[in-house]
Protein backbone atom coordinates (compact mmCIF):
# COMPACT_ATOMS: atom_id res chain seq x y z
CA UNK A 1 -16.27 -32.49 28.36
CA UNK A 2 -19.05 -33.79 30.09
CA UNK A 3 -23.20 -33.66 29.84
CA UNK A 4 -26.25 -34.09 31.84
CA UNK A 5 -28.63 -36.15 30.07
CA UNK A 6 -32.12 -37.34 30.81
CA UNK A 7 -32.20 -41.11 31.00
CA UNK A 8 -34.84 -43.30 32.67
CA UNK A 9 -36.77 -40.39 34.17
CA UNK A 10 -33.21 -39.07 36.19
CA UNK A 11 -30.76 -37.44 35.19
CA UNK A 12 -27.04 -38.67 34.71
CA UNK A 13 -23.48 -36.78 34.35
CA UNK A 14 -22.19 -38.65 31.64
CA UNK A 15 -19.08 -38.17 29.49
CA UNK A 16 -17.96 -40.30 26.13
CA UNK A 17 -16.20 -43.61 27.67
CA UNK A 18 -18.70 -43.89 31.13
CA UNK A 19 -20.97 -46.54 31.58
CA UNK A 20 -23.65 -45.96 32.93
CA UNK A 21 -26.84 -47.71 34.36
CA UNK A 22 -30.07 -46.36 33.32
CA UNK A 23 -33.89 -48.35 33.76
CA UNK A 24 -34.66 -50.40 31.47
CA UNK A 25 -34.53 -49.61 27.67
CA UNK A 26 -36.00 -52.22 25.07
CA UNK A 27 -32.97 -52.56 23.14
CA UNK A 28 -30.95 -55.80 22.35
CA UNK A 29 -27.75 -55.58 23.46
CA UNK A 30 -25.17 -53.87 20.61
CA UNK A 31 -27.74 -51.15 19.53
CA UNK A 32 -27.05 -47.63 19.70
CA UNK A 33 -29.32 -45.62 21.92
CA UNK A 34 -29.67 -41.36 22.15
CA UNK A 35 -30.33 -39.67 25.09
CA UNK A 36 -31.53 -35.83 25.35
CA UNK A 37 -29.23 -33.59 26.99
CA UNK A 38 -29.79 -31.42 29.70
CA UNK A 39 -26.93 -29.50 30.24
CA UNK A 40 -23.44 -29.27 28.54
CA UNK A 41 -20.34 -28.33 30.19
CA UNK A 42 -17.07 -27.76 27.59
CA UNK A 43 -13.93 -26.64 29.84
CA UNK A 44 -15.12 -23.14 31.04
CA UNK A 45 -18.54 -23.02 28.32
CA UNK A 46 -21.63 -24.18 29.92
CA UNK A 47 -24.25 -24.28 27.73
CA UNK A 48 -27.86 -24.89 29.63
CA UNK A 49 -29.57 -22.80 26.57
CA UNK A 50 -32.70 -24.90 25.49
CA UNK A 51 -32.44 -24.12 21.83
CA UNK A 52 -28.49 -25.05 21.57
CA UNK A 53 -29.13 -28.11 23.44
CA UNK A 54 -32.29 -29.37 20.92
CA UNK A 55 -29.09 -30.09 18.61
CA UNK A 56 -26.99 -32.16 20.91
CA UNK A 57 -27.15 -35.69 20.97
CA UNK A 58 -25.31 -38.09 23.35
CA UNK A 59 -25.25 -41.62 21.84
CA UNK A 60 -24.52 -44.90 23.75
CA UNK A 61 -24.50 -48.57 22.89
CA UNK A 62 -26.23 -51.15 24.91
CA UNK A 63 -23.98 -53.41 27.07
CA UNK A 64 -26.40 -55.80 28.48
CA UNK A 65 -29.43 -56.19 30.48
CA UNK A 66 -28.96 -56.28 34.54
CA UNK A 67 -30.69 -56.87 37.77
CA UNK A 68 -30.30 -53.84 39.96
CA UNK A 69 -29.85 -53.86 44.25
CA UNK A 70 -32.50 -55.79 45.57
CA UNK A 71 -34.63 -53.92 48.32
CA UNK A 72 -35.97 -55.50 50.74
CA UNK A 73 -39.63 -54.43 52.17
CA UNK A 74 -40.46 -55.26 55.35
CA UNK A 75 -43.76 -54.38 57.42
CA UNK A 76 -43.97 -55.23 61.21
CA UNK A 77 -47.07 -53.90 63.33
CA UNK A 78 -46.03 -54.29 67.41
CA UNK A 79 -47.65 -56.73 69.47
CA UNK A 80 -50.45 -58.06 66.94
CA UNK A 81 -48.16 -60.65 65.26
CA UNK A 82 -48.50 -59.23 62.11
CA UNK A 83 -45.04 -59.59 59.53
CA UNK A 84 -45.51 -58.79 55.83
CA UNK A 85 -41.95 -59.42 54.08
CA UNK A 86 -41.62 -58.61 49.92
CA UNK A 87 -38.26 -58.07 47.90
CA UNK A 88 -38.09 -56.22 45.02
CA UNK A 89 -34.94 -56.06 42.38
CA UNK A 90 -35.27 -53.30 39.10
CA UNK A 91 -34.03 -54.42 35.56
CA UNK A 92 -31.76 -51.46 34.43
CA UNK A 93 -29.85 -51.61 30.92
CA UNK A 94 -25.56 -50.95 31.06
CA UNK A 95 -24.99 -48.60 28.42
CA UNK A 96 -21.59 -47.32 27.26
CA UNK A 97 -21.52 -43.49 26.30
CA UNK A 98 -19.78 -43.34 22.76
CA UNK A 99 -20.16 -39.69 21.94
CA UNK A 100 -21.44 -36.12 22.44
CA UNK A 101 -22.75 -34.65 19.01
CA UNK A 102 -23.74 -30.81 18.55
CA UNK A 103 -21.25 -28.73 21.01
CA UNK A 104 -20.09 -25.85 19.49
């Protein structure tokens, strides 16, 4: 069983045991955490009904706080010497999925 939940405005295949990383949540580290979910998928049952789905809730605990990829931004204008050069890294939050509530 697996579901497609909403998490830091994307949207993640997760299913109970995954870690995933999601942008940052402010929540210490050993908290529990619910996500909405978008989509359900049970074996063959796929439930995408909205008024099923209002009663499913995927839980996860916080892991820890992490620094995602940095991405480097660079700017470069030919044969006027101008250079601009900026870096940029995201805080995300590790969560663990612990379980999907609500399928019937």
């Amino acid at each position: 069983m697996y579901a497609i939940v909403k998490a830091g405005g994307r949207q993640e295949k997760v299913a109970v045991g995954d870690t995933v990383f999601v942008d940052r949540i402010d929540a210490a580290a050993g908290s529990t955490v619910t996500f909405p979910a978008v989509l359900v998928v049970d074996g063959a049952a796929v439930t995408s009904d909205p008024k099923l789905l209002s009663g499913v809730k995927v839980t996860g605990e916080v892991v820890a706080e992490v620094k995602g990829p940095k991405i480097h931004i660079l700017r470069y204008k030919n044969k006027t010497g101008y250079r601009r050069r900026q870096g940029f890294r995201s805080k995300n939050t590790r969560v663990k999925i612990t379980a999907i509530n609500g399928v019937k």
